[in-house]
C-alpha atoms as a PDB file:
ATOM      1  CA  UNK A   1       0.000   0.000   0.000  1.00  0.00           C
ATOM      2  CA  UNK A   2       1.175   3.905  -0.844  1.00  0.00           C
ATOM      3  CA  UNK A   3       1.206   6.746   1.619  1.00  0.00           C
ATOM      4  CA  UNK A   4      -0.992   8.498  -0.842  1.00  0.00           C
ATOM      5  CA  UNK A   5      -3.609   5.505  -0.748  1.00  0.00           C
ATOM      6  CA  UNK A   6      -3.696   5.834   2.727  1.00  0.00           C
ATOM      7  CA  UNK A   7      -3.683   9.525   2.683  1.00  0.00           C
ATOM      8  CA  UNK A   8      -6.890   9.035   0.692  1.00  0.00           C
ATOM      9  CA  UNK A   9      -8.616   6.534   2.398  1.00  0.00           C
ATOM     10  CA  UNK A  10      -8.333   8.073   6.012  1.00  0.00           C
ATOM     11  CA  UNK A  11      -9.439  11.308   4.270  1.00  0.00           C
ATOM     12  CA  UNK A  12     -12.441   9.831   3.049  1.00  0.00           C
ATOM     13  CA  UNK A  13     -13.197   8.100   6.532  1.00  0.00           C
ATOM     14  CA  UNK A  14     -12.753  10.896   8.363  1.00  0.00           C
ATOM     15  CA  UNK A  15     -15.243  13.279   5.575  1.00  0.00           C
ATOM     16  CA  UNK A  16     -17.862  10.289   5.964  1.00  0.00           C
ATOM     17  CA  UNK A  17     -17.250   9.331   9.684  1.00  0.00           C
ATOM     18  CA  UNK A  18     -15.998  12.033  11.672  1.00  0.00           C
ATOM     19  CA  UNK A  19     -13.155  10.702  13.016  1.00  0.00           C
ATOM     20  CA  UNK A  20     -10.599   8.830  11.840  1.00  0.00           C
ATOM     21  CA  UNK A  21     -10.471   5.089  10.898  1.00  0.00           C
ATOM     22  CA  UNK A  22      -9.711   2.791  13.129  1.00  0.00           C
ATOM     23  CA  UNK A  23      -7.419   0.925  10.269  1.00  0.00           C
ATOM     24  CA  UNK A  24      -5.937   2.179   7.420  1.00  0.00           C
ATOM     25  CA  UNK A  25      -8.461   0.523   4.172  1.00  0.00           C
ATOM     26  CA  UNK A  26      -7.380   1.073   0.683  1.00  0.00           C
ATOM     27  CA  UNK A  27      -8.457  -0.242  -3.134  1.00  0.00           C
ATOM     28  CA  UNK A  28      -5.119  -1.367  -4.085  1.00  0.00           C
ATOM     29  CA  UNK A  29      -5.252  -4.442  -6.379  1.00  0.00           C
ATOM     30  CA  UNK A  30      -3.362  -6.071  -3.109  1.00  0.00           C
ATOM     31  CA  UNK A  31      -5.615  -4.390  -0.558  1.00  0.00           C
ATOM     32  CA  UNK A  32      -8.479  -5.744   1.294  1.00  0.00           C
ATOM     33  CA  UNK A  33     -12.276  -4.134  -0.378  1.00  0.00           C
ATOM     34  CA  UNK A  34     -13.768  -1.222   1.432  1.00  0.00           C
ATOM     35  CA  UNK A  35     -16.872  -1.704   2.922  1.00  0.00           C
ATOM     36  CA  UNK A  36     -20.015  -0.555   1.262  1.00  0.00           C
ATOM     37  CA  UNK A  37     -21.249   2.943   2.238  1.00  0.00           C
ATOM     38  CA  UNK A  38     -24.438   1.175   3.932  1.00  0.00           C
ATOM     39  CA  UNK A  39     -22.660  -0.616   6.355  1.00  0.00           C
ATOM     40  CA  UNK A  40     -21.688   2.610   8.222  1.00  0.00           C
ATOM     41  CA  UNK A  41     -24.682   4.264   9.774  1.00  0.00           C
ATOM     42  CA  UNK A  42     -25.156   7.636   8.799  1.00  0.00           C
ATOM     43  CA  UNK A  43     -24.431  10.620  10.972  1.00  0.00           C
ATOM     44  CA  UNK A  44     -27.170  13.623  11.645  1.00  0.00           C
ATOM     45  CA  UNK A  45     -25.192  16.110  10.195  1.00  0.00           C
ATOM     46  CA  UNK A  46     -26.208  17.494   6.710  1.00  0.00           C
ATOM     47  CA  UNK A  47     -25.450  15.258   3.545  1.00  0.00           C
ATOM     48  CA  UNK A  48     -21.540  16.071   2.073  1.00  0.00           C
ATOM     49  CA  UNK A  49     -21.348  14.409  -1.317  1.00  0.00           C
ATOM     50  CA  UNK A  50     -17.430  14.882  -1.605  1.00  0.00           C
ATOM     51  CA  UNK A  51     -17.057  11.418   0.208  1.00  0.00           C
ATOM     52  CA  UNK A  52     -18.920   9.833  -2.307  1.00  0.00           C
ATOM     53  CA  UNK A  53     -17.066  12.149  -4.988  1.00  0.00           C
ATOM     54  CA  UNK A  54     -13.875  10.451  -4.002  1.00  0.00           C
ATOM     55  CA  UNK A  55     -15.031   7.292  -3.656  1.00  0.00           C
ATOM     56  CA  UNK A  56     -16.067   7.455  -7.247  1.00  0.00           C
ATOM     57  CA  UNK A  57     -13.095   9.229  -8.334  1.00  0.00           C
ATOM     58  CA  UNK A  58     -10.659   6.566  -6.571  1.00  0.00           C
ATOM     59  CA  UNK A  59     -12.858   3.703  -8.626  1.00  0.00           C
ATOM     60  CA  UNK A  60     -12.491   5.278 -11.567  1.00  0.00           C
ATOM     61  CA  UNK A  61      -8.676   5.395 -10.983  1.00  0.00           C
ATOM     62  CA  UNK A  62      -8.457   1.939 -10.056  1.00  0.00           C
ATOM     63  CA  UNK A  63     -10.959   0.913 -13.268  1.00  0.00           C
ATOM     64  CA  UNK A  64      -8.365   2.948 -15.154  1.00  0.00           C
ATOM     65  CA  UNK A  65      -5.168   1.585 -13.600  1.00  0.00           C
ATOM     66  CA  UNK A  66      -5.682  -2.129 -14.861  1.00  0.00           C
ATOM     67  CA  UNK A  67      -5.379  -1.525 -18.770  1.00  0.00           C
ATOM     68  CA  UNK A  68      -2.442   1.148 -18.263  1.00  0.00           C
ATOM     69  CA  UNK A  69      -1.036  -1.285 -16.273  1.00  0.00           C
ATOM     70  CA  UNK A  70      -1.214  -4.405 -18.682  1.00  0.00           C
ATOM     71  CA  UNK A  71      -0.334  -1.708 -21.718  1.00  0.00           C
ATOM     72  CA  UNK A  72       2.771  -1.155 -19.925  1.00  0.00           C
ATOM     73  CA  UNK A  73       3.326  -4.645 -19.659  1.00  0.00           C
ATOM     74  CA  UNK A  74       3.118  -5.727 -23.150  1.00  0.00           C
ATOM     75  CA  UNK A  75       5.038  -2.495 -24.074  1.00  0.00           C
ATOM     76  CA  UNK A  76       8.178  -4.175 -22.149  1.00  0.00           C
ATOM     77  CA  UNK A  77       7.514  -7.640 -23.198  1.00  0.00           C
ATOM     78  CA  UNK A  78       6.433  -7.112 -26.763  1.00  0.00           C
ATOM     79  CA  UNK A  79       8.249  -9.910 -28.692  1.00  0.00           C
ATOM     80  CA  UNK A  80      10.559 -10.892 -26.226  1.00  0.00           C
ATOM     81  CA  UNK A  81       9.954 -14.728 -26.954  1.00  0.00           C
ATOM     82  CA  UNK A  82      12.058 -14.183 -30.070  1.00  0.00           C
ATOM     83  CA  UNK A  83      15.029 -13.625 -27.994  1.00  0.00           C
ATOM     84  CA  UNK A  84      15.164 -17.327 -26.842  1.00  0.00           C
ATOM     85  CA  UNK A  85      14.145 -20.923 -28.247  1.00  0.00           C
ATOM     86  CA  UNK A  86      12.763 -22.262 -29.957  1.00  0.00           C
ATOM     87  CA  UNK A  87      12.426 -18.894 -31.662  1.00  0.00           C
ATOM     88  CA  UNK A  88      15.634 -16.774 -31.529  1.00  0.00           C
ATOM     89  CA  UNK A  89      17.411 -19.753 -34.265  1.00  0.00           C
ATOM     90  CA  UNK A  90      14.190 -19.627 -36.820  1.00  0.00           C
ATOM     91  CA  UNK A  91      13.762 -15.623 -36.583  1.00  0.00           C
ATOM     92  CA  UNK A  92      18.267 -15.572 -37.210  1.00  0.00           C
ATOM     93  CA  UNK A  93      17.376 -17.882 -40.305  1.00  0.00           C
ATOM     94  CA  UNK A  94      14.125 -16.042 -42.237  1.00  0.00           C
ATOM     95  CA  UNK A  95      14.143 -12.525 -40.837  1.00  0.00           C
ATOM     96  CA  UNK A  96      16.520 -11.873 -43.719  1.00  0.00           C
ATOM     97  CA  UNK A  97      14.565 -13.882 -46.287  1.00  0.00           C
ATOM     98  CA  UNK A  98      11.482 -12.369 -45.198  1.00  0.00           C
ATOM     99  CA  UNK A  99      12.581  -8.766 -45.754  1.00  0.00           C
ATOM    100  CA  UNK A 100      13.335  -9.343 -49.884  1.00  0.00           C
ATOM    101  CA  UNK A 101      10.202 -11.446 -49.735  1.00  0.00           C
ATOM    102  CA  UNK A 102       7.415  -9.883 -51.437  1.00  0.00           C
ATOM    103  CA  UNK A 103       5.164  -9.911 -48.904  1.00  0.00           C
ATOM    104  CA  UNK A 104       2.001 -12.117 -49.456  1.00  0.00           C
ATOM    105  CA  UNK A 105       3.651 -13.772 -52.360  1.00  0.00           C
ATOM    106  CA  UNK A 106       4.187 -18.029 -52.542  1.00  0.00           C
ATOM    107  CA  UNK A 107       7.865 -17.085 -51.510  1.00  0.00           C
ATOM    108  CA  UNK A 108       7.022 -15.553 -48.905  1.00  0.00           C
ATOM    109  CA  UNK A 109       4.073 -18.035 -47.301  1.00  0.00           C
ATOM    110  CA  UNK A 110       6.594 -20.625 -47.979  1.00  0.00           C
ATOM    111  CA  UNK A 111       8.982 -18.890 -45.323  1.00  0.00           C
ATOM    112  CA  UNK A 112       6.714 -19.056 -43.019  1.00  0.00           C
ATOM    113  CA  UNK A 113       5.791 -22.459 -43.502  1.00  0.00           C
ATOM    114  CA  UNK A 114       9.716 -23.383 -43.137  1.00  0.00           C
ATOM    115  CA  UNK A 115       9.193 -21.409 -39.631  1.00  0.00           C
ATOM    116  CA  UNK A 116       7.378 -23.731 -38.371  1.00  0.00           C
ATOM    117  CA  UNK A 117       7.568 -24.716 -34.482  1.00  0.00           C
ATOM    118  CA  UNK A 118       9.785 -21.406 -34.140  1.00  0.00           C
ATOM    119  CA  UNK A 119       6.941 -19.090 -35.446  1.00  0.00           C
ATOM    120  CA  UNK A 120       4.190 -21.295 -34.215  1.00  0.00           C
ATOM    121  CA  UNK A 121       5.973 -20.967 -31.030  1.00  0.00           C
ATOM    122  CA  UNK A 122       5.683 -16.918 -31.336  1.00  0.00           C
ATOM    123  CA  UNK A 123       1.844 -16.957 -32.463  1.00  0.00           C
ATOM    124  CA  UNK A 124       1.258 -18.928 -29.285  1.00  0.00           C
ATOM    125  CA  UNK A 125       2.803 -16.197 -27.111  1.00  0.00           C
ATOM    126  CA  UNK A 126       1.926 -13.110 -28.734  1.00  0.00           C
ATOM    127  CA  UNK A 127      -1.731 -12.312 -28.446  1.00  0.00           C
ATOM    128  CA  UNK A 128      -0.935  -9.456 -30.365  1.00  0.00           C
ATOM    129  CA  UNK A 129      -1.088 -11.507 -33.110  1.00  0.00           C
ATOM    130  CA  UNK A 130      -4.706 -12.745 -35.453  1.00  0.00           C
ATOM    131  CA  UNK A 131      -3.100 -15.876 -35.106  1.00  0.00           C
ATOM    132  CA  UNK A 132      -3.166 -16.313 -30.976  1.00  0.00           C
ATOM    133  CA  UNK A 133      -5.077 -18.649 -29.724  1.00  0.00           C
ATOM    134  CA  UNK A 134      -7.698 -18.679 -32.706  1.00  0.00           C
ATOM    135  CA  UNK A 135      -8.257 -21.706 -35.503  1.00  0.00           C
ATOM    136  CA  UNK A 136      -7.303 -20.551 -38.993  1.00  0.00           C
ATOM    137  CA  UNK A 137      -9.842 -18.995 -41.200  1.00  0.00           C
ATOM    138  CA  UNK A 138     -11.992 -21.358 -42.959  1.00  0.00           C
ATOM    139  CA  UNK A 139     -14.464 -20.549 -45.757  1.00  0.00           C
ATOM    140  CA  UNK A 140     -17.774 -23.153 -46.580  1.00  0.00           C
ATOM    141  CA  UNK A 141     -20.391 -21.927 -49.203  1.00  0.00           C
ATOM    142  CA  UNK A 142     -23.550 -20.209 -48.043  1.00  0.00           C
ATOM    143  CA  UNK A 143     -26.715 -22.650 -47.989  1.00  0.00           C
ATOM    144  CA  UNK A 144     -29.254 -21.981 -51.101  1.00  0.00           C
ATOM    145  CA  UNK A 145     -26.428 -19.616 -52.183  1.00  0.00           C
ATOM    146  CA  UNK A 146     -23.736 -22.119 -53.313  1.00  0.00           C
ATOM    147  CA  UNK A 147     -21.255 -20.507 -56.478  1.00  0.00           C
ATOM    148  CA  UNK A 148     -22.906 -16.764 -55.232  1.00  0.00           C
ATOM    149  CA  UNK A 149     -21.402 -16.394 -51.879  1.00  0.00           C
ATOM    150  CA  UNK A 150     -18.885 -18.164 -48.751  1.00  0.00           C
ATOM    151  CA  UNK A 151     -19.266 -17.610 -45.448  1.00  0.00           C
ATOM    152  CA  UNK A 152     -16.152 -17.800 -42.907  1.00  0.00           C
ATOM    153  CA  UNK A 153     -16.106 -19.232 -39.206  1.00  0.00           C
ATOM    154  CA  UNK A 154     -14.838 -15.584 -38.630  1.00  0.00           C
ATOM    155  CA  UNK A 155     -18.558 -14.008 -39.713  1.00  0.00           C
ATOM    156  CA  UNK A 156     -17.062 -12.553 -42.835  1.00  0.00           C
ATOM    157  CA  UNK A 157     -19.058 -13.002 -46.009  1.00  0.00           C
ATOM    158  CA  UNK A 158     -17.897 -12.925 -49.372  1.00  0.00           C
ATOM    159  CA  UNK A 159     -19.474 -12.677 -52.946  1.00  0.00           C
ATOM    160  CA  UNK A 160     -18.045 -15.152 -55.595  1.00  0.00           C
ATOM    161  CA  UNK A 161     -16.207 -14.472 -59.091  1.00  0.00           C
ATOM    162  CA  UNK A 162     -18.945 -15.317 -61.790  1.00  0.00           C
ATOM    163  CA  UNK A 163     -19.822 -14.719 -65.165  1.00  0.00           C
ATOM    164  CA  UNK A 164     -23.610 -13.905 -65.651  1.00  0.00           C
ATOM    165  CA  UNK A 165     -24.713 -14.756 -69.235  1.00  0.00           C
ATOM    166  CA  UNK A 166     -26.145 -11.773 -70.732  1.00  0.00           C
ATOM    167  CA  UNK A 167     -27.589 -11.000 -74.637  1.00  0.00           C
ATOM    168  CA  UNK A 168     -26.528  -8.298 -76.702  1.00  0.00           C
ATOM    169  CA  UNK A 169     -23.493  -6.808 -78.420  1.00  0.00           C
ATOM    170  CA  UNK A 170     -21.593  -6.637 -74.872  1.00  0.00           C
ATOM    171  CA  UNK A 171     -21.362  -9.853 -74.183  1.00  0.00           C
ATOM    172  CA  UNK A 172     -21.534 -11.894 -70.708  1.00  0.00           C
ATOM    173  CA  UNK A 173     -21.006  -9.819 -67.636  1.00  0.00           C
ATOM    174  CA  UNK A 174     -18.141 -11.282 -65.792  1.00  0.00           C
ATOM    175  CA  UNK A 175     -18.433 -10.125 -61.626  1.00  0.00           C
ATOM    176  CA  UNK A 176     -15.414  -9.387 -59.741  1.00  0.00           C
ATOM    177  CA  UNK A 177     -16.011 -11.133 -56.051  1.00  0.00           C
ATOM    178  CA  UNK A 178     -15.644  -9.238 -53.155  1.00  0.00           C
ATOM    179  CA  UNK A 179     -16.059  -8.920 -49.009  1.00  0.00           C
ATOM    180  CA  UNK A 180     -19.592  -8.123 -48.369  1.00  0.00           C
ATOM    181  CA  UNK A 181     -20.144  -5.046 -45.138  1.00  0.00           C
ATOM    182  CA  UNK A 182     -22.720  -5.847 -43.259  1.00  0.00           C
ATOM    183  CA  UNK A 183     -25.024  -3.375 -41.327  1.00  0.00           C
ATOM    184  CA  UNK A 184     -25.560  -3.497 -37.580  1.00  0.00           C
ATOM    185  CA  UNK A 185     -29.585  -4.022 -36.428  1.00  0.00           C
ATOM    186  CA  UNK A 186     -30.960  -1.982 -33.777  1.00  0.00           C
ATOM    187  CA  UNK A 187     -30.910  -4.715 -31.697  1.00  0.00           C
ATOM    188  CA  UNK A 188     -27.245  -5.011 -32.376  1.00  0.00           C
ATOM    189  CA  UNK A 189     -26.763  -7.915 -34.904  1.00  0.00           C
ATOM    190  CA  UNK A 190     -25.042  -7.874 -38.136  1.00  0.00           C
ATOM    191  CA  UNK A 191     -27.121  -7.640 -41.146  1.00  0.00           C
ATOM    192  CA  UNK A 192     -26.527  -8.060 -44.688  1.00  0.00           C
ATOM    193  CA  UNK A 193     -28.493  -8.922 -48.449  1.00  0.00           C
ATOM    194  CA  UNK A 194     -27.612 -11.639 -50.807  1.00  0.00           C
ATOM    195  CA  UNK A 195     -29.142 -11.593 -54.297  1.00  0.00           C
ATOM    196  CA  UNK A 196     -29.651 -14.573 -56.076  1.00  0.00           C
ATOM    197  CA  UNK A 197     -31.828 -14.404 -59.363  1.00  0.00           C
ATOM    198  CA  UNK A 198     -32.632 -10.906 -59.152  1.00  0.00           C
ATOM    199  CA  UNK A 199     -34.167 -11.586 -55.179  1.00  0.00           C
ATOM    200  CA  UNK A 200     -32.668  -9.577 -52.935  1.00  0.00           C
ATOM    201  CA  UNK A 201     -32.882 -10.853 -49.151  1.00  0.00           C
ATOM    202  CA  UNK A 202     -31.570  -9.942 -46.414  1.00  0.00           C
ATOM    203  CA  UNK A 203     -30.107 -12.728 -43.307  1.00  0.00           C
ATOM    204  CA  UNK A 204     -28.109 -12.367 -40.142  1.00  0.00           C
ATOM    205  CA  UNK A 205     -24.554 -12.751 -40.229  1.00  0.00           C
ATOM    206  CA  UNK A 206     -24.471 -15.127 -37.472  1.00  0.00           C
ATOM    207  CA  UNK A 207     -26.906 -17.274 -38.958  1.00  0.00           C
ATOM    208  CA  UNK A 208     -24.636 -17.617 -41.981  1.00  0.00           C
ATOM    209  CA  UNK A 209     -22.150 -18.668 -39.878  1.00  0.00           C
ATOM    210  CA  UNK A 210     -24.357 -21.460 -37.698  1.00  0.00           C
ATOM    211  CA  UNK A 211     -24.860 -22.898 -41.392  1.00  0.00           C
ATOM    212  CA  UNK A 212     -29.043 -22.352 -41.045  1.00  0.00           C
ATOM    213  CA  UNK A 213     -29.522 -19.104 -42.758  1.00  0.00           C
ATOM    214  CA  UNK A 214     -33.242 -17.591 -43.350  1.00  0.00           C
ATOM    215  CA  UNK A 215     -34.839 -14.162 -43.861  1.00  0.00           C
ATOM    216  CA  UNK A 216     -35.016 -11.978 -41.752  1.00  0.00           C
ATOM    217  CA  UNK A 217     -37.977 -11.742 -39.280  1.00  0.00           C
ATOM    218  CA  UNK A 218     -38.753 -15.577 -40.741  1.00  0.00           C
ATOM    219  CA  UNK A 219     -37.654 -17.717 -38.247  1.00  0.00           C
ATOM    220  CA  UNK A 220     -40.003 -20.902 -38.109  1.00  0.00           C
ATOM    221  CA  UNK A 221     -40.515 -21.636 -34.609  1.00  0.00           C
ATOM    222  CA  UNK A 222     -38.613 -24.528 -32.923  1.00  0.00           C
ATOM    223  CA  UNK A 223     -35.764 -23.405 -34.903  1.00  0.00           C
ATOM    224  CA  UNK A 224     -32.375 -23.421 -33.486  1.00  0.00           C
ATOM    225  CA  UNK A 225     -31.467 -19.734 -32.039  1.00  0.00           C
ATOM    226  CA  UNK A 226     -27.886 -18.533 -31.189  1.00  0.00           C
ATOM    227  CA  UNK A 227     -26.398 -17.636 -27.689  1.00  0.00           C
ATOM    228  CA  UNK A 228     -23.909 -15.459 -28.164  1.00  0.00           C
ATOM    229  CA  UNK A 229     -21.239 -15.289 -25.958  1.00  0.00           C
ATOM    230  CA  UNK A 230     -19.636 -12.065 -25.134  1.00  0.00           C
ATOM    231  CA  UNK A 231     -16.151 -11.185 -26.709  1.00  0.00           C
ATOM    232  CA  UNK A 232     -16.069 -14.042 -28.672  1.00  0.00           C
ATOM    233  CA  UNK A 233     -16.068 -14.196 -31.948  1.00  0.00           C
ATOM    234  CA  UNK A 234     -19.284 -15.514 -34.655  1.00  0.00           C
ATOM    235  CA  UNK A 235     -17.278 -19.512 -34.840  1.00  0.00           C
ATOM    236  CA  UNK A 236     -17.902 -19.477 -31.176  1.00  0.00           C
ATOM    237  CA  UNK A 237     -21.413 -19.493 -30.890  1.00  0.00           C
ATOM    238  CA  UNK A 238     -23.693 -22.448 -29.486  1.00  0.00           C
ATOM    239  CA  UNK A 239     -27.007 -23.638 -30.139  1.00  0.00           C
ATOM    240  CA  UNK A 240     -30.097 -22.982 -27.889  1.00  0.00           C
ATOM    241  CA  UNK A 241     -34.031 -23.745 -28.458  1.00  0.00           C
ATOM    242  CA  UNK A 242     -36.239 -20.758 -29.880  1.00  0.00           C
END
């Protein structure tokens, strides 16, 4: 515990109390809880609300301290693991390919393939990365819209490279595919239309990515429903009963 927690804390006793505490309490992460307010009885003397000001002004510090604190952390430890095995050997090997490798190109995916347990290694112990602790990206074609559009376990949804037959001097139309952006309901879900024969409908992204996609506003009852689970992304969803 600081002298300026406890500083604080007997301040805020002795605004609330009237006398000092009879212990020193603080909100340190290491420090034992305060009390709530309701399990000190109230004096007669007129309400003072700057006990409760610093009581919320100390929780918002403390609120605030925890991602400063883990920002400093990973500002100190960012990519450390390369500095020992199995990673430091790999990284002394391809670091140098790597930089006169086109990046994206079959060179340069091949490079990190050679990597292997060295940069699988790093992936595991840098959440910084796409690659921590997720499964790769897979893509599976969208029910009743198989050759128009893919769906991946990551809820992003794609329209396919075609060529629409079409009459007249210009010829067949050939479409370009391309990541779909979805719209966010008012309710909070992700939104989006797919067009198939000149029918435009719209479905829920995370319905896409269950693999039991219907309108919108259609859902037959008994029909699976999704719980979402918070701060996870659309693979992770499981099956409840509507």
């Amino acid at each position: 515990m600081t002298v300026e927690c406890a500083d604080w804390w007997a301040a805020l006793w002795l605004l609330e109390h009237g006398h000092p505490p009879p212990a020193v309490i603080c909100r340190c992460p290491d420090c034992p809880p305060l009390p709530k307010t309701e399990e000190y009885p109230m004096t007669d003397q007129p309400y003072d609300s700057t006990a409760d000001t610093l009581r919320h002004s100390l929780r918002v510090g403390t609120l605030m301290g925890a991602p400063i604190r883990e920002l400093v952390e990973r500002s100190t430890q960012h990519d450390i693991s390369k500095t020992e095995e199995p990673e430091v050997g790999v990284f002394n090997e391809f670091t140098p390919k790597l930089k006169t490798s086109t990046y994206g190109s079959d060179e340069y995916k091949g490079f990190l393939t050679a990597m292997g347990e060295g940069l699988a290694h790093h992936y595991a112990s840098n959440r910084h990365h796409p690659e921590f602790g997720e499964p790769g990206m897979e893509w599976r074609s969208v029910g009743g819209y198989e050759g128009y559009y893919e769906v991946s376990n990551f809820g992003d949804v794609r329209s396919l490279g075609r060529v629409v037959p079409r009459s007249g001097a210009k010829g067949d139309l050939t479409r370009r595919g391309q990541t779909l952006k979805a719209n966010v309901t008012p309710k909070g879900y992700l939104r989006l239309q797919l067009v198939r024969d000149q029918k435009h409908q719209n479905f829920l992204v995370h319905r896409l990515v269950a693999g039991d996609p219907f309108e919108v506003g259609r859902q037959p009852s008994g029909q699976p429903r999704m719980d979402h689970r918070e701060r996870q992304p659309p693979a992770r969803l499981r099956h409840g009963v509507a």
